[in-house]
C-alpha atoms as a PDB file:
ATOM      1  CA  UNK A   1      50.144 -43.658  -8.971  1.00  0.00           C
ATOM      2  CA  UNK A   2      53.507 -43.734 -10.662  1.00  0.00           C
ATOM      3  CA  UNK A   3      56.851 -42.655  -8.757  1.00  0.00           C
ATOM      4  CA  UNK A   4      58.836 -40.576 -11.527  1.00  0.00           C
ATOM      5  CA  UNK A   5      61.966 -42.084 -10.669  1.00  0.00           C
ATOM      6  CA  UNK A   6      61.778 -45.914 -10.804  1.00  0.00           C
ATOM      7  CA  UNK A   7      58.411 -45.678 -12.546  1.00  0.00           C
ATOM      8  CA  UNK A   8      56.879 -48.189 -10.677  1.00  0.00           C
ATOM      9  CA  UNK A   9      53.218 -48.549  -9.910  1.00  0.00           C
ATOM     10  CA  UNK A  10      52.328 -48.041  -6.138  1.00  0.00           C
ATOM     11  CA  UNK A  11      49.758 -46.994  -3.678  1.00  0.00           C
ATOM     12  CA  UNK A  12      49.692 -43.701  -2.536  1.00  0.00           C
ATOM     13  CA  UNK A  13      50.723 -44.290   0.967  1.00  0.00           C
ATOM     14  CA  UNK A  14      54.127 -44.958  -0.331  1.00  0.00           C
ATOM     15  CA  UNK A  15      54.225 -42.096  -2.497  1.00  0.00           C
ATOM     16  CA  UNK A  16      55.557 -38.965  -1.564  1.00  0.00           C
ATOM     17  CA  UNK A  17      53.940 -36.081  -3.294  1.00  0.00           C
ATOM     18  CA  UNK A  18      56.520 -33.278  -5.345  1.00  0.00           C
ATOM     19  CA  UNK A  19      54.184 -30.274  -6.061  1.00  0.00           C
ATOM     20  CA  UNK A  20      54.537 -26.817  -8.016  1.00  0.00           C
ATOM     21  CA  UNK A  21      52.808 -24.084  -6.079  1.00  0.00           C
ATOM     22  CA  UNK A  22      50.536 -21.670  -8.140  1.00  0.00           C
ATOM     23  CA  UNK A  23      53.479 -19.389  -7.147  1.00  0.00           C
ATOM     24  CA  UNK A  24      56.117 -21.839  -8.785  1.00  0.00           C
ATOM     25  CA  UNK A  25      57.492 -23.180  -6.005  1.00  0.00           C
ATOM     26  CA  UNK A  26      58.258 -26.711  -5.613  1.00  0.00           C
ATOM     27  CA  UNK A  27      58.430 -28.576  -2.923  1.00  0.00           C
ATOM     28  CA  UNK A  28      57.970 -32.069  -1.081  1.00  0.00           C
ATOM     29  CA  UNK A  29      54.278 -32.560   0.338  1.00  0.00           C
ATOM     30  CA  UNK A  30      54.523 -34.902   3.104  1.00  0.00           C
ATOM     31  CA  UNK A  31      50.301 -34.469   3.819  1.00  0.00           C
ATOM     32  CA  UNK A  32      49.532 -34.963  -0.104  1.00  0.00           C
ATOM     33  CA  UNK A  33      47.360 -31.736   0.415  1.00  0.00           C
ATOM     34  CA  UNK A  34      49.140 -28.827  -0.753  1.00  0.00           C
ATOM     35  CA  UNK A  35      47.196 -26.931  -4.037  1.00  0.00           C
ATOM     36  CA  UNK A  36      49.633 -26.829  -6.991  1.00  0.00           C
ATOM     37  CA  UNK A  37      50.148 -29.844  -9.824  1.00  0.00           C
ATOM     38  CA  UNK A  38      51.564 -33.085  -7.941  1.00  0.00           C
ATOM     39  CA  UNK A  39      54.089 -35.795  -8.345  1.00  0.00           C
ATOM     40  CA  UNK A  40      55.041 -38.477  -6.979  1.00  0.00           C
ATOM     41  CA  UNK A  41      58.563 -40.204  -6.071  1.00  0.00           C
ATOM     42  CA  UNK A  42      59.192 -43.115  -3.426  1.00  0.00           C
ATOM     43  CA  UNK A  43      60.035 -42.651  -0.032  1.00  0.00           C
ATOM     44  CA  UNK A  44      63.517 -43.155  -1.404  1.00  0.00           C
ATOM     45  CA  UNK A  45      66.672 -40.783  -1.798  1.00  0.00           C
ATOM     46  CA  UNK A  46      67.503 -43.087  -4.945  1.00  0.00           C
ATOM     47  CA  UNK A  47      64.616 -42.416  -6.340  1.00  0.00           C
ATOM     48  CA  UNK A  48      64.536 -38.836  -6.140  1.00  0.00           C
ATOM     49  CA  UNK A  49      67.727 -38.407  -7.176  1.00  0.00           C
ATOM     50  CA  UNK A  50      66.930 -40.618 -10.154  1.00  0.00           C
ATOM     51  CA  UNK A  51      64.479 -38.082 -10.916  1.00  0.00           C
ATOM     52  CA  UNK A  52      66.341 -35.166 -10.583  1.00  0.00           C
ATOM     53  CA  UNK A  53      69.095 -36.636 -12.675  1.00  0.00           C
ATOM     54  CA  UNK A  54      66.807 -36.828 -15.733  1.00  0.00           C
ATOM     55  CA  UNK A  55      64.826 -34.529 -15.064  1.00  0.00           C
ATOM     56  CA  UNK A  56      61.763 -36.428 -14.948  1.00  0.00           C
ATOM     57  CA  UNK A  57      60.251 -34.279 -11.812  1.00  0.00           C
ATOM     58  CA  UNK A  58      61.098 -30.783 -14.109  1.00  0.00           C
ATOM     59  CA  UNK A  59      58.275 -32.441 -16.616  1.00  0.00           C
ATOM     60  CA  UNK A  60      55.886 -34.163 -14.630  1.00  0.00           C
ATOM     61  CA  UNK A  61      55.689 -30.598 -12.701  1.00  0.00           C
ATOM     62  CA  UNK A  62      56.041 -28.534 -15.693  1.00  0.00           C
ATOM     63  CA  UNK A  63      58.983 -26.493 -13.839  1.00  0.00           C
ATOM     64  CA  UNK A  64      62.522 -25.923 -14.505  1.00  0.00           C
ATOM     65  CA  UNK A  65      64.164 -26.995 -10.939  1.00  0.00           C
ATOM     66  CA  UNK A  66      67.553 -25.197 -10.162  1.00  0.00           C
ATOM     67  CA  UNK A  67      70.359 -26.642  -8.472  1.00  0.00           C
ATOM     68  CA  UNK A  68      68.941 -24.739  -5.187  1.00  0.00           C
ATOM     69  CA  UNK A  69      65.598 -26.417  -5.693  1.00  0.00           C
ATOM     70  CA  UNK A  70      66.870 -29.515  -6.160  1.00  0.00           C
ATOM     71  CA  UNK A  71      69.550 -29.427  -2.937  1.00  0.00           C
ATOM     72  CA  UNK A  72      66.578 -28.167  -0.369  1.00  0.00           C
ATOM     73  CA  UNK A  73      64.527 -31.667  -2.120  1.00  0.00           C
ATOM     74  CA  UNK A  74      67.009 -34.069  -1.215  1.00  0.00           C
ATOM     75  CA  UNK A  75      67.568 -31.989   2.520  1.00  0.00           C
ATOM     76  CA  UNK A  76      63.550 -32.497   2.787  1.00  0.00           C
ATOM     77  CA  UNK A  77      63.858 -36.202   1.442  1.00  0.00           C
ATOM     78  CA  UNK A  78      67.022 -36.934   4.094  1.00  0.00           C
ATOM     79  CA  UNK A  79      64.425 -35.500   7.002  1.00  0.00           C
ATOM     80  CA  UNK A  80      61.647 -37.403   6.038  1.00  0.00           C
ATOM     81  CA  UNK A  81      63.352 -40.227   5.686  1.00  0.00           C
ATOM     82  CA  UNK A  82      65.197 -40.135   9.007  1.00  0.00           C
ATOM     83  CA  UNK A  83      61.871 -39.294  10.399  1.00  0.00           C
ATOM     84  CA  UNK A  84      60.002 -42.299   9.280  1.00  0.00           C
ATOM     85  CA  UNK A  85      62.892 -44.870  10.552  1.00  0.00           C
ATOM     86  CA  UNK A  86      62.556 -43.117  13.930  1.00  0.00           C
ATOM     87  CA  UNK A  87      58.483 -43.785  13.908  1.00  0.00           C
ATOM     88  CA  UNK A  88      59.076 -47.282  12.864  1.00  0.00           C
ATOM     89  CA  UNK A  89      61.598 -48.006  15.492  1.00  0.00           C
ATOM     90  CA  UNK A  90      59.769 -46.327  18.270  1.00  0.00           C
END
């Protein structure tokens, strides 16, 4: 799988999965699992804002994101993020 930001090659498990719901909403998938089309971005804030920059997320999930979208994605990202540091230092 490809992260849409960096566009580097990487195994899922260090993917994070973007997704459009059937509804049109996107958001982050943390299980992978979520129905709608997927993509994928690093565990990394610079990534995803890399993405959102150039809009590389809006075409891999065939969306236009607003500014809304786009703020509650890097909120989710920041969560996730200090979520995982507090698993790996525990």
């Amino acid at each position: 799988r490809m992260c849409v930001g960096c566009r580097e090659m990487k195994p899922k498990k260090e993917l994070l999965r973007a997704v459009r719901s059937p509804e049109g909403e996107v958001t982050l998938d943390p299980t992978g699992k979520k129905p709608g089309r997927g993509a994928y971005v690093c565990y990394s804030a610079e990534c995803l804002k890399k993405a959102l920059k150039q809009r590389q997320l809006d075409r891999a999930l065939d969306a236009k994101l607003t500014e809304e979208t786009n703020l509650q994605l890097t909120e989710t990202m920041q969560k996730l993020l200090a979520q995982k540091s507090g698993e790996e230092q525990a």
